[in-house]
C-alpha atoms as a PDB file:
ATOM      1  CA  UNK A   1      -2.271  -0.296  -9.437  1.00  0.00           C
ATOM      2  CA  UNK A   2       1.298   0.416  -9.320  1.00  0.00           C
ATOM      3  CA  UNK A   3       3.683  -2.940  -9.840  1.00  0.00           C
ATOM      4  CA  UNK A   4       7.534  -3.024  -9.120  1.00  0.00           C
ATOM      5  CA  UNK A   5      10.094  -5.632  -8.232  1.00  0.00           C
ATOM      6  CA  UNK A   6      10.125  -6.406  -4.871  1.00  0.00           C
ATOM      7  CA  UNK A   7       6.068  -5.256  -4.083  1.00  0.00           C
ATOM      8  CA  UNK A   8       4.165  -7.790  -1.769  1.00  0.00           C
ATOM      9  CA  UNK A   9       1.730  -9.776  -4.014  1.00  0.00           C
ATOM     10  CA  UNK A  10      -0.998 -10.153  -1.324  1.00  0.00           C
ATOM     11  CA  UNK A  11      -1.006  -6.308  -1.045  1.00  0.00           C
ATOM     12  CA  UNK A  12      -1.702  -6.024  -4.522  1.00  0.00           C
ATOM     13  CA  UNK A  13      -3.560  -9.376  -5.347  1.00  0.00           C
ATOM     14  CA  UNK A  14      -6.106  -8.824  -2.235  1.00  0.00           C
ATOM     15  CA  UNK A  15      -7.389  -5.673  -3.002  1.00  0.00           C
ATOM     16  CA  UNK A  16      -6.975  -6.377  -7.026  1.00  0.00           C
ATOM     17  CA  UNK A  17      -9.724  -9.662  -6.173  1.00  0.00           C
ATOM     18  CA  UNK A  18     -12.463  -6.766  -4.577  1.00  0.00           C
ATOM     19  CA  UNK A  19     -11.732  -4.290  -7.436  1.00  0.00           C
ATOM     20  CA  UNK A  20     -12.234  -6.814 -10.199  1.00  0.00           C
ATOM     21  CA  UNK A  21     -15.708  -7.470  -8.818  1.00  0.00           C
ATOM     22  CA  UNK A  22     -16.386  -3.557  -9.332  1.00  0.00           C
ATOM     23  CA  UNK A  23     -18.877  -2.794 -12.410  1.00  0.00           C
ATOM     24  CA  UNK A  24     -17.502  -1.054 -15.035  1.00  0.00           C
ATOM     25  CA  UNK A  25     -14.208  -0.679 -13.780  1.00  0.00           C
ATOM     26  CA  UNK A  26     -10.743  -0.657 -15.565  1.00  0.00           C
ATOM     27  CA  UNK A  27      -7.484  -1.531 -13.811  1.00  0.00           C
ATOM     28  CA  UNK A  28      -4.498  -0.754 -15.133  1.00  0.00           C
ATOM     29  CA  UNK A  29      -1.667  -3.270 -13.693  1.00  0.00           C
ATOM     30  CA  UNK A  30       1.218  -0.319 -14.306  1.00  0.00           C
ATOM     31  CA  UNK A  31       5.019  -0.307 -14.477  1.00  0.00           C
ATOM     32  CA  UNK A  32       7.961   1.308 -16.090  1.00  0.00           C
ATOM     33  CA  UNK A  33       7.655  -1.613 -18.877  1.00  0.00           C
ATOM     34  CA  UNK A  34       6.421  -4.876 -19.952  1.00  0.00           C
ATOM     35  CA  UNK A  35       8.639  -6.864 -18.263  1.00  0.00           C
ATOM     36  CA  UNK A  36       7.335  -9.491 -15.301  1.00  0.00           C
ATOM     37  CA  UNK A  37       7.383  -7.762 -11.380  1.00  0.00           C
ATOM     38  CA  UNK A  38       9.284 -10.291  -9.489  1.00  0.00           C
ATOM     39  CA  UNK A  39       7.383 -10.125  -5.832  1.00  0.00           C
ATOM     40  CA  UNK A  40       9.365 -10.852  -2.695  1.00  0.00           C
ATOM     41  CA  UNK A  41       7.678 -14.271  -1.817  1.00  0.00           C
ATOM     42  CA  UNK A  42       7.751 -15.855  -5.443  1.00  0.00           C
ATOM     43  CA  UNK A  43       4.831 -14.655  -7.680  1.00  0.00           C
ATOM     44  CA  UNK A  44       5.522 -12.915 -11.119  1.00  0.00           C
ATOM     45  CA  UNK A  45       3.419 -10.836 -12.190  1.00  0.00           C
ATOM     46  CA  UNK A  46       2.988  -9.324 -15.600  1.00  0.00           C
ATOM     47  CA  UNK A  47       2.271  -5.534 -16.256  1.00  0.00           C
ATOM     48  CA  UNK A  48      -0.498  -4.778 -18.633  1.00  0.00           C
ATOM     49  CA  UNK A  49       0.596  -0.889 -19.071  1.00  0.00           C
ATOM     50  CA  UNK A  50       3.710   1.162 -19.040  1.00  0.00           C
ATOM     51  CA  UNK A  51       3.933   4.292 -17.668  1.00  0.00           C
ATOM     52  CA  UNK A  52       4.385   6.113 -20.528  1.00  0.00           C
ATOM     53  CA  UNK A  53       0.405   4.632 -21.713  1.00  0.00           C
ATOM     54  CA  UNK A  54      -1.156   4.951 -18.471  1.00  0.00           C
ATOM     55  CA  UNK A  55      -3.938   7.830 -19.241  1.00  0.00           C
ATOM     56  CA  UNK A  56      -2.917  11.384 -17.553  1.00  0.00           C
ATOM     57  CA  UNK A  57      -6.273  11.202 -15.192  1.00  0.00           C
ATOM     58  CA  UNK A  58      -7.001   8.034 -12.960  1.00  0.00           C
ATOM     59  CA  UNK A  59     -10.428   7.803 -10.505  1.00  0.00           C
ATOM     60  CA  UNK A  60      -7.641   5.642  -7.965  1.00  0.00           C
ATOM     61  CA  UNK A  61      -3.987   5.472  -7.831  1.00  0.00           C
ATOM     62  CA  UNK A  62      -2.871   2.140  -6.066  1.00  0.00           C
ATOM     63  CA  UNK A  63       0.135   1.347  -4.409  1.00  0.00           C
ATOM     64  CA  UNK A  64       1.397  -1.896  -2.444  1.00  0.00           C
ATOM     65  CA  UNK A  65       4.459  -2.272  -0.364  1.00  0.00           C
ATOM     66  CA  UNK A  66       7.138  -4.750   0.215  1.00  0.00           C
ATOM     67  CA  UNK A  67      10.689  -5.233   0.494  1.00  0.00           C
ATOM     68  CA  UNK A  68      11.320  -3.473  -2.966  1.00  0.00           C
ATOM     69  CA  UNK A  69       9.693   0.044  -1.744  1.00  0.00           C
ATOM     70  CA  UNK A  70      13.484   0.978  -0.758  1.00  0.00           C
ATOM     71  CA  UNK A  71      14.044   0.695  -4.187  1.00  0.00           C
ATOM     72  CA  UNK A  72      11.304   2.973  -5.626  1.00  0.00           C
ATOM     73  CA  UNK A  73      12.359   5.760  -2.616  1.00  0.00           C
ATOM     74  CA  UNK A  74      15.405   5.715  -5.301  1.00  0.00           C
ATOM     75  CA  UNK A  75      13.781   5.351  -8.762  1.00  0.00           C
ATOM     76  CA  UNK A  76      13.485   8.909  -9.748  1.00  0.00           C
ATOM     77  CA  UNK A  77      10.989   7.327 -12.810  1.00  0.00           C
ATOM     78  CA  UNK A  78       8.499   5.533 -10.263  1.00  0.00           C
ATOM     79  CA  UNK A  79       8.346   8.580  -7.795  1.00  0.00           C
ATOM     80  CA  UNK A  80       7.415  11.239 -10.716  1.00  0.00           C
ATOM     81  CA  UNK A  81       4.892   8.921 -12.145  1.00  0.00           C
ATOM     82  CA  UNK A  82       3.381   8.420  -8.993  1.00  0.00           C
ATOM     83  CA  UNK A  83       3.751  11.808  -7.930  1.00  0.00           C
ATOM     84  CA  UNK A  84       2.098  13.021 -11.333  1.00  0.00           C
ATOM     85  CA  UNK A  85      -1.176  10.731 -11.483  1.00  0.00           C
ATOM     86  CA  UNK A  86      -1.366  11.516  -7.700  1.00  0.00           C
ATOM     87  CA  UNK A  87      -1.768  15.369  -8.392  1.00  0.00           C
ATOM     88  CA  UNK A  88      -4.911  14.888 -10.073  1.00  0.00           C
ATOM     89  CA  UNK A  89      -6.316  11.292  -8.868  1.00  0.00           C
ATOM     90  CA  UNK A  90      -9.393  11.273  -7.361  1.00  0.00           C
ATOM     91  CA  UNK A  91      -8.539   8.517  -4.894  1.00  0.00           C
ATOM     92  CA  UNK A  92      -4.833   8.190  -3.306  1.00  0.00           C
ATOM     93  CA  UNK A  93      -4.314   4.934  -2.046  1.00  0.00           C
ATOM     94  CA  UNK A  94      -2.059   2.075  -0.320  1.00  0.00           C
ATOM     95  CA  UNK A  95      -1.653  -0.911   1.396  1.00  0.00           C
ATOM     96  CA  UNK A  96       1.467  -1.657   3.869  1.00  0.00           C
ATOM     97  CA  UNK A  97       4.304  -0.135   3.093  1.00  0.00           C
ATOM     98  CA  UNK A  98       3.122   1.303   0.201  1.00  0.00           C
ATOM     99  CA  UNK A  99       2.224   4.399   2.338  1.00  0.00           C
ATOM    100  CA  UNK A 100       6.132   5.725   2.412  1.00  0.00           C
ATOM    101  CA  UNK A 101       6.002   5.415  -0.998  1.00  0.00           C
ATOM    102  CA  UNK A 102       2.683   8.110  -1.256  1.00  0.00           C
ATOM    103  CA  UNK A 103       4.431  10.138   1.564  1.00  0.00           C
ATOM    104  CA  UNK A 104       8.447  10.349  -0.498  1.00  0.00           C
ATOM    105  CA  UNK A 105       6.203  11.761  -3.522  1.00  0.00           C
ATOM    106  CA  UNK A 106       4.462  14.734  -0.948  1.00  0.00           C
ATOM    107  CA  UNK A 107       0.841  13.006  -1.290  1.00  0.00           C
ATOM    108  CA  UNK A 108       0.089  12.285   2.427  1.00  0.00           C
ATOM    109  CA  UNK A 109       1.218  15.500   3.935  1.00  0.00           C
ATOM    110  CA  UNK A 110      -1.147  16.702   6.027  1.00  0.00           C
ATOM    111  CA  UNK A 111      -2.970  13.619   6.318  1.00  0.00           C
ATOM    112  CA  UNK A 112      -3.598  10.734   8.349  1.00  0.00           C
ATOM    113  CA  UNK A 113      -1.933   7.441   7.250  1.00  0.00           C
ATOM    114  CA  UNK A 114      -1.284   4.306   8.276  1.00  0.00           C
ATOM    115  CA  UNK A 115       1.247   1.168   7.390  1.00  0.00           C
ATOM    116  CA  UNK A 116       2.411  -1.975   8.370  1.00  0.00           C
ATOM    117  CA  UNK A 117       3.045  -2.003  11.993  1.00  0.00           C
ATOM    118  CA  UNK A 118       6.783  -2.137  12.000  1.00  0.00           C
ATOM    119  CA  UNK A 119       7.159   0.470   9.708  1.00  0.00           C
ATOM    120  CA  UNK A 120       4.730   3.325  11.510  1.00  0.00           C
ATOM    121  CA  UNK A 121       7.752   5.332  12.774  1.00  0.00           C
ATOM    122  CA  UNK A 122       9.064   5.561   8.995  1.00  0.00           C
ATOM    123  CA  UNK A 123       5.911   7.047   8.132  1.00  0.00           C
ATOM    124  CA  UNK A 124       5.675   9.591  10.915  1.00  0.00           C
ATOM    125  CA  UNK A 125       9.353  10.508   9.586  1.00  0.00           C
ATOM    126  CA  UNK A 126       7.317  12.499   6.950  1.00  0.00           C
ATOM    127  CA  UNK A 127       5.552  13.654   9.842  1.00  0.00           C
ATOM    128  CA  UNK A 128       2.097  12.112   9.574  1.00  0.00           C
ATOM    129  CA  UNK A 129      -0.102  11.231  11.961  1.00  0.00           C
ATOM    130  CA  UNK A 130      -0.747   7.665  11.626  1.00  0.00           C
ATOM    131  CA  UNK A 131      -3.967   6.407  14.221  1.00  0.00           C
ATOM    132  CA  UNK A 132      -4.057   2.994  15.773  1.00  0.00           C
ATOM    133  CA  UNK A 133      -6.792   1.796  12.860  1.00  0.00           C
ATOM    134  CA  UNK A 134      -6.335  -1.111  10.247  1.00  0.00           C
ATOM    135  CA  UNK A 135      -7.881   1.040   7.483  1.00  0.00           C
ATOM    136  CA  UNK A 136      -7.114   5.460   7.446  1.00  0.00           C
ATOM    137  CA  UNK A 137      -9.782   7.458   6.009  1.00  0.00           C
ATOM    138  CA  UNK A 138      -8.872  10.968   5.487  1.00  0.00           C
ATOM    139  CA  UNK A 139     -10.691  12.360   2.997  1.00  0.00           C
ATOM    140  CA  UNK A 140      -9.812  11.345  -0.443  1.00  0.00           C
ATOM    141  CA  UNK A 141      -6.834   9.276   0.964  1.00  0.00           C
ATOM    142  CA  UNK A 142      -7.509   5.771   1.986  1.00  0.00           C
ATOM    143  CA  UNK A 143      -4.638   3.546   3.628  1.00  0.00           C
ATOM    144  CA  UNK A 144      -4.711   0.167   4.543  1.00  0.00           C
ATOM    145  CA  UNK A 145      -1.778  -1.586   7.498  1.00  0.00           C
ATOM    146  CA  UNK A 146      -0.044  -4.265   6.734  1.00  0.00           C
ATOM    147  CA  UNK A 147      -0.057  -7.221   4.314  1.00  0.00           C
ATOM    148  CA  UNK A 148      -4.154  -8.664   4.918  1.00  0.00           C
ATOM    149  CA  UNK A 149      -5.665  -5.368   5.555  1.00  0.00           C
ATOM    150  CA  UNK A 150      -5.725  -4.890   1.751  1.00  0.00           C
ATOM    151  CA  UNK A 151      -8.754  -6.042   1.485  1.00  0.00           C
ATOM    152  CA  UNK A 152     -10.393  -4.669   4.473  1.00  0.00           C
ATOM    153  CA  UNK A 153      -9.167  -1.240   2.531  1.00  0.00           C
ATOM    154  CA  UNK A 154     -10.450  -2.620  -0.934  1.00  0.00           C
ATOM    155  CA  UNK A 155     -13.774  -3.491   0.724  1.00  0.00           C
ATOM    156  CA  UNK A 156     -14.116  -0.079   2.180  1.00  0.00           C
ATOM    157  CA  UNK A 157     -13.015   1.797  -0.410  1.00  0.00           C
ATOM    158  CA  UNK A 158     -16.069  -0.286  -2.236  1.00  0.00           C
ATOM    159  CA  UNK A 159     -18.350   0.824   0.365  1.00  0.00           C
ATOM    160  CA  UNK A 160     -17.285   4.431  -0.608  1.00  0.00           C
ATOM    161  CA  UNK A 161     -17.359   4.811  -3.887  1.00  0.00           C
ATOM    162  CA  UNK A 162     -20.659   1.840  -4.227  1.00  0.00           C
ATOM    163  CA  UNK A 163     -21.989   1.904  -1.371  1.00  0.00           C
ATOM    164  CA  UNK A 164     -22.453  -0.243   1.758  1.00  0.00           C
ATOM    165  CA  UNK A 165     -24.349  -3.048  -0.239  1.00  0.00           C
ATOM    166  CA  UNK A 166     -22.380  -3.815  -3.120  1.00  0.00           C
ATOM    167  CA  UNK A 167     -19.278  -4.058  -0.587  1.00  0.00           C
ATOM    168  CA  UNK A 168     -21.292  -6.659   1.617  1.00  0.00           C
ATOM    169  CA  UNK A 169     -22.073  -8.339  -1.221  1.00  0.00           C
ATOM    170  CA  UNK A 170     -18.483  -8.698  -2.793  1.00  0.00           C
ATOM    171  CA  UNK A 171     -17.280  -9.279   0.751  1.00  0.00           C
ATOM    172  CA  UNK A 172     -20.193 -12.836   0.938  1.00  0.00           C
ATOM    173  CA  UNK A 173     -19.126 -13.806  -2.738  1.00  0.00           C
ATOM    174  CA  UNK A 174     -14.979 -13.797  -1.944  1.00  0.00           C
ATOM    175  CA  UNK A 175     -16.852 -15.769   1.767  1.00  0.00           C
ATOM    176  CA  UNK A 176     -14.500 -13.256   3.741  1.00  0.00           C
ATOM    177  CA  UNK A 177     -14.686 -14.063   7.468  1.00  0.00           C
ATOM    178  CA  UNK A 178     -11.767 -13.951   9.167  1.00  0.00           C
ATOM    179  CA  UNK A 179     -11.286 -16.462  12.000  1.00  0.00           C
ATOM    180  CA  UNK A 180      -7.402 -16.501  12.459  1.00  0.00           C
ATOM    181  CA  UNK A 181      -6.142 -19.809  14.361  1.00  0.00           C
ATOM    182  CA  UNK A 182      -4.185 -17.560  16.716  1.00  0.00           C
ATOM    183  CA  UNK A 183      -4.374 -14.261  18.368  1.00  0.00           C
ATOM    184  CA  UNK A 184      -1.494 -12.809  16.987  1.00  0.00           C
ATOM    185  CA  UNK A 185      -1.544 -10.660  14.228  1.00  0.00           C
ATOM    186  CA  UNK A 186      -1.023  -7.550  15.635  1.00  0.00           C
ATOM    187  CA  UNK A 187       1.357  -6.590  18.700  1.00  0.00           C
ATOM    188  CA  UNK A 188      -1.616  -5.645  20.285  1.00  0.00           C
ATOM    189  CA  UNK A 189      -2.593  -9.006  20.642  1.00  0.00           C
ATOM    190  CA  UNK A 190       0.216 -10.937  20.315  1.00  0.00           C
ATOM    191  CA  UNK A 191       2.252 -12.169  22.760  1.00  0.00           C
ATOM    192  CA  UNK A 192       5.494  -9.752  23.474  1.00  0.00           C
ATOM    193  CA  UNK A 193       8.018 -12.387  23.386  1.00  0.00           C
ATOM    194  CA  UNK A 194       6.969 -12.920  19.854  1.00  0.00           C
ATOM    195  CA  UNK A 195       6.920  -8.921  19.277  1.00  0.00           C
ATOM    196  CA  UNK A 196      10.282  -8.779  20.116  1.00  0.00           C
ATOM    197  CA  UNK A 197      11.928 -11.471  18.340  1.00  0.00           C
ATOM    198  CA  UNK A 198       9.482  -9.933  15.295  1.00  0.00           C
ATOM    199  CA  UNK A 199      11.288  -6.322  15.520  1.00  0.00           C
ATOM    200  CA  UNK A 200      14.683  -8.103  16.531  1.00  0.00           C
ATOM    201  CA  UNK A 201      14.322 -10.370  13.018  1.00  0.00           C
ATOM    202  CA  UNK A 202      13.810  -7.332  11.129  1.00  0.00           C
ATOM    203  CA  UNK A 203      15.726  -4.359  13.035  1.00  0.00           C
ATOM    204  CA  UNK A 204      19.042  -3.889  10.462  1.00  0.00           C
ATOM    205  CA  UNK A 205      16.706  -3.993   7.746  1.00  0.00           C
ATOM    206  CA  UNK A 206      14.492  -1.379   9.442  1.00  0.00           C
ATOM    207  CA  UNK A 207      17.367   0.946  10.112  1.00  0.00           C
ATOM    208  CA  UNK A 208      18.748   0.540   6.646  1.00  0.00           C
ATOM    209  CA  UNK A 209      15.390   1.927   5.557  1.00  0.00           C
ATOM    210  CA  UNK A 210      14.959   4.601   8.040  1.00  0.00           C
ATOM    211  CA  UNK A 211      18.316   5.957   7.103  1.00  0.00           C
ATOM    212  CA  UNK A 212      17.110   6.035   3.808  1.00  0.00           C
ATOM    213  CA  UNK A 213      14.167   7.934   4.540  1.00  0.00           C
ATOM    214  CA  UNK A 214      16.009  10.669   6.260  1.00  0.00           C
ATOM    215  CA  UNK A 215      18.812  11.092   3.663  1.00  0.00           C
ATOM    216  CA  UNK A 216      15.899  11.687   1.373  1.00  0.00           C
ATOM    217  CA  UNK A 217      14.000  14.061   3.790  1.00  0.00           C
ATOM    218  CA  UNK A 218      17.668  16.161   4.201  1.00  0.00           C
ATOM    219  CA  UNK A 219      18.073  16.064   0.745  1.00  0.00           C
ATOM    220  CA  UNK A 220      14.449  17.976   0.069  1.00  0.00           C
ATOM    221  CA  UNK A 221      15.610  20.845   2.126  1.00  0.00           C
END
């Protein structure tokens, strides 16, 4: 699970609850150093590996998103080490935003993805198809939307590698049923006032990044 300044905490700390229930299972809370991951909304969290002593050959390769993915699109050192274990993981895998951080290092092309909602035409900037669908299967790269759906993702990905029962069972001991107090936690479903003033809130920010993307995509050329 890959850690950096800036990274959502619920896209890393949801899934990281269902894969800490796993048997036999070692994660590896990785960063460039020791130092604590300052998350956007508060948290810090403490790597407990460096890149430099993560072993060459991981089963899954994590990563959340969050404000701070703009910087890892330009931190040559995070994009090779994710690039690297990547090449020979057995699982490729992200939450949110995390997904434009897979696609900068060439590990979604030519497969289905998905992100947060506000962020699906970045992704599709790599050109990848990204489906309608909280969690993307396609084949051994699993993507979960935005922010919650990390642990819809972590309890699928459980279902894959565990099978259907020990993911039910993980999924009655964290009590996970979902009964949100509004409708309105997708723009599906929400109202399109709110939609608007969503993208509106967020718009320069969403430029900034897609003008990011593309001066990387030119510069790959």
């Amino acid at each position: 699970m890959v850690l950096f300044d800036g990274m959502t905490q619920l896209d890393l700390t949801g899934p990281l609850e269902i894969f800490s229930r796993w048997p036999e299972t070692k994660i590896y809370l990785v960063s460039k150093d020791f130092d604590p991951v300052v998350c956007d909304r508060y948290l810090k969290i403490i790597p407990d590996t460096t890149f430099d002593s993560c072993p060459e050959t991981l089963d899954i390769l994590f990563v959340p998103g969050g404000n701070g993915v703009s910087s890892v699109l330009r931190d040559d050192q995070y994009l090779t080490f994710i690039q690297s274990r990547g090449n020979t993981a057995r699982y490729i895998t992200s939450v949110c935003t995390g997904s434009l951080i897979l696609a900068a290092c060439g590990l979604l092309q030519g497969y289905q993805a998905t992100t947060h909602w506000l962020s699906i035409n970045l992704l599709k900037e790599f050109d990848i198809e990204v489906p309608n669908q909280r969690v993307v299967i396609d084949r051994n790269r699993i993507t979960g939307g935005g922010v919650t759906s990390g642990i819809d993702f972590a309890l699928v990905l459980t279902a894959i590698i565990f099978g259907d029962s020990k993911a039910k069972e993980i999924q009655l001991g964290v009590e996970y049923n979902p009964q949100p107090p509004f409708q309105s936690g997708h723009p599906d479903v929400a109202d399109s006032g709110l939609v608007t003033q969503v993208k509106e809130a967020r718009r320069d920010a969403q430029q900034d990044r897609l003008d990011q993307i593309k001066e990387l995509i030119r510069s790959r050329k």
